[in-house]
C-alpha atoms as a PDB file:
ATOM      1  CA  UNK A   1       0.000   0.000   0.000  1.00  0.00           C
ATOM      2  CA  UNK A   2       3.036   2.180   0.623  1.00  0.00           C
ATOM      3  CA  UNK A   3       4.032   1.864  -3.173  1.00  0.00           C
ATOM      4  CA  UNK A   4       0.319   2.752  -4.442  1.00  0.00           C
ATOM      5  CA  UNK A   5       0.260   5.763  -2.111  1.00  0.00           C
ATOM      6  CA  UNK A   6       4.095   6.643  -3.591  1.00  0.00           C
ATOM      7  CA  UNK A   7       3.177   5.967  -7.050  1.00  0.00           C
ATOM      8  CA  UNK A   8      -0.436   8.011  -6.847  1.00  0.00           C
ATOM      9  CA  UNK A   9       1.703  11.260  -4.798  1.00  0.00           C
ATOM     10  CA  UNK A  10       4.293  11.271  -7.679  1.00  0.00           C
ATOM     11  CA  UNK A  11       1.487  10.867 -10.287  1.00  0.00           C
ATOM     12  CA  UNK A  12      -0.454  14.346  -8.766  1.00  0.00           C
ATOM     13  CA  UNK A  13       2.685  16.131  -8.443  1.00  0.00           C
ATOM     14  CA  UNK A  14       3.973  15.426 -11.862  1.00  0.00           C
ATOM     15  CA  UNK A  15       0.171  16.052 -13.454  1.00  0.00           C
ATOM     16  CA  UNK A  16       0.030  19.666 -10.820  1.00  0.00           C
ATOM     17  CA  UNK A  17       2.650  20.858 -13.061  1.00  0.00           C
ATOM     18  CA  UNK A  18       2.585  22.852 -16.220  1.00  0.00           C
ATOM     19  CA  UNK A  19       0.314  20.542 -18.705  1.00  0.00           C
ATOM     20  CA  UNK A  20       2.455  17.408 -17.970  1.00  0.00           C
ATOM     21  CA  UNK A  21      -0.487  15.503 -19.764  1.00  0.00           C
ATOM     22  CA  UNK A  22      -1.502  16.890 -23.173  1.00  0.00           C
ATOM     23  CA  UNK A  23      -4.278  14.430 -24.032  1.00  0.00           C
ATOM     24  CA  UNK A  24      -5.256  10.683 -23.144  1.00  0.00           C
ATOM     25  CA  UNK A  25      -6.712   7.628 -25.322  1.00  0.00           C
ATOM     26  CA  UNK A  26      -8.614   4.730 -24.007  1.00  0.00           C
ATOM     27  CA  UNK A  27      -6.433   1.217 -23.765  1.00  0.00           C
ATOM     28  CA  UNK A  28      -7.229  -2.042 -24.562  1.00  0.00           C
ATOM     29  CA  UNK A  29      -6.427  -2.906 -20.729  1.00  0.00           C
ATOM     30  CA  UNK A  30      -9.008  -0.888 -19.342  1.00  0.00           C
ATOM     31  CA  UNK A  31      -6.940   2.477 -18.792  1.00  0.00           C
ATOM     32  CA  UNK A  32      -5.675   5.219 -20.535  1.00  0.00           C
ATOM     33  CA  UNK A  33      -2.717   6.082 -22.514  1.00  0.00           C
ATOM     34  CA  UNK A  34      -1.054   9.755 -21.847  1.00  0.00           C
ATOM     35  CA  UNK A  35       0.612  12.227 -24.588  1.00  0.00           C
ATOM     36  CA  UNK A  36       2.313  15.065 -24.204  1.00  0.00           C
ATOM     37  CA  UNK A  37       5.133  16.638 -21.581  1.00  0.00           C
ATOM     38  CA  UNK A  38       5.112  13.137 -19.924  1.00  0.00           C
ATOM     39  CA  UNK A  39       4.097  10.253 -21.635  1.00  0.00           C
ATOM     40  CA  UNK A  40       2.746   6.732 -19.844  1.00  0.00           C
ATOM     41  CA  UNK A  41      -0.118   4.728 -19.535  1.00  0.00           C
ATOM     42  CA  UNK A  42      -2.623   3.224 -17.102  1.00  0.00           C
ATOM     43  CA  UNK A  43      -3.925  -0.204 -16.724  1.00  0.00           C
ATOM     44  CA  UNK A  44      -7.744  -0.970 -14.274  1.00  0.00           C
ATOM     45  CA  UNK A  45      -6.639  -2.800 -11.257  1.00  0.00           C
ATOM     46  CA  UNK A  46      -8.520  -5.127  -8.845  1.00  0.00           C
ATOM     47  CA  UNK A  47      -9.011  -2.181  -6.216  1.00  0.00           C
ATOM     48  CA  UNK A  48     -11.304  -0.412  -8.734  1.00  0.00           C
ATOM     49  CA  UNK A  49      -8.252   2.077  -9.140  1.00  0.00           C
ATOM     50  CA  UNK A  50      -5.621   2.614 -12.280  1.00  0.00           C
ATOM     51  CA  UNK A  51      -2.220   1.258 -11.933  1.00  0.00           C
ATOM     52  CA  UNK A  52       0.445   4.163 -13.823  1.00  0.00           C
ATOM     53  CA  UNK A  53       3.359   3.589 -15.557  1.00  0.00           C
ATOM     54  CA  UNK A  54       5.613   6.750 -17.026  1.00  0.00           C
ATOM     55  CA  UNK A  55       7.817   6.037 -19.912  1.00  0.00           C
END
């Protein structure tokens, strides 16, 4: 749980900043994929929550 509350903090802090996600596209796993500044995607998890990964 300590990871997923990392992960989530570093996700808001890097989306707080100037535009760091231009646009997002639906995934075939039931997430989004994320353009722009910072690229990455998401994937649904079993919590009912996304699981992020930054390229």
């Amino acid at each position: 749980m300590k990871k997923l509350a990392l992960i989530v903090g570093l996700l808001s802090m890097i989306a707080s900043s100037a535009h760091a996600f231009s646009y997002s596209t639906p995934n075939v796993f039931g997430g989004y994929n994320y353009y722009g500044d910072v690229s990455g995607y998401s994937t649904s998890n079993v919590f009912g929550g996304y699981n992020y990964y930054l390229n």
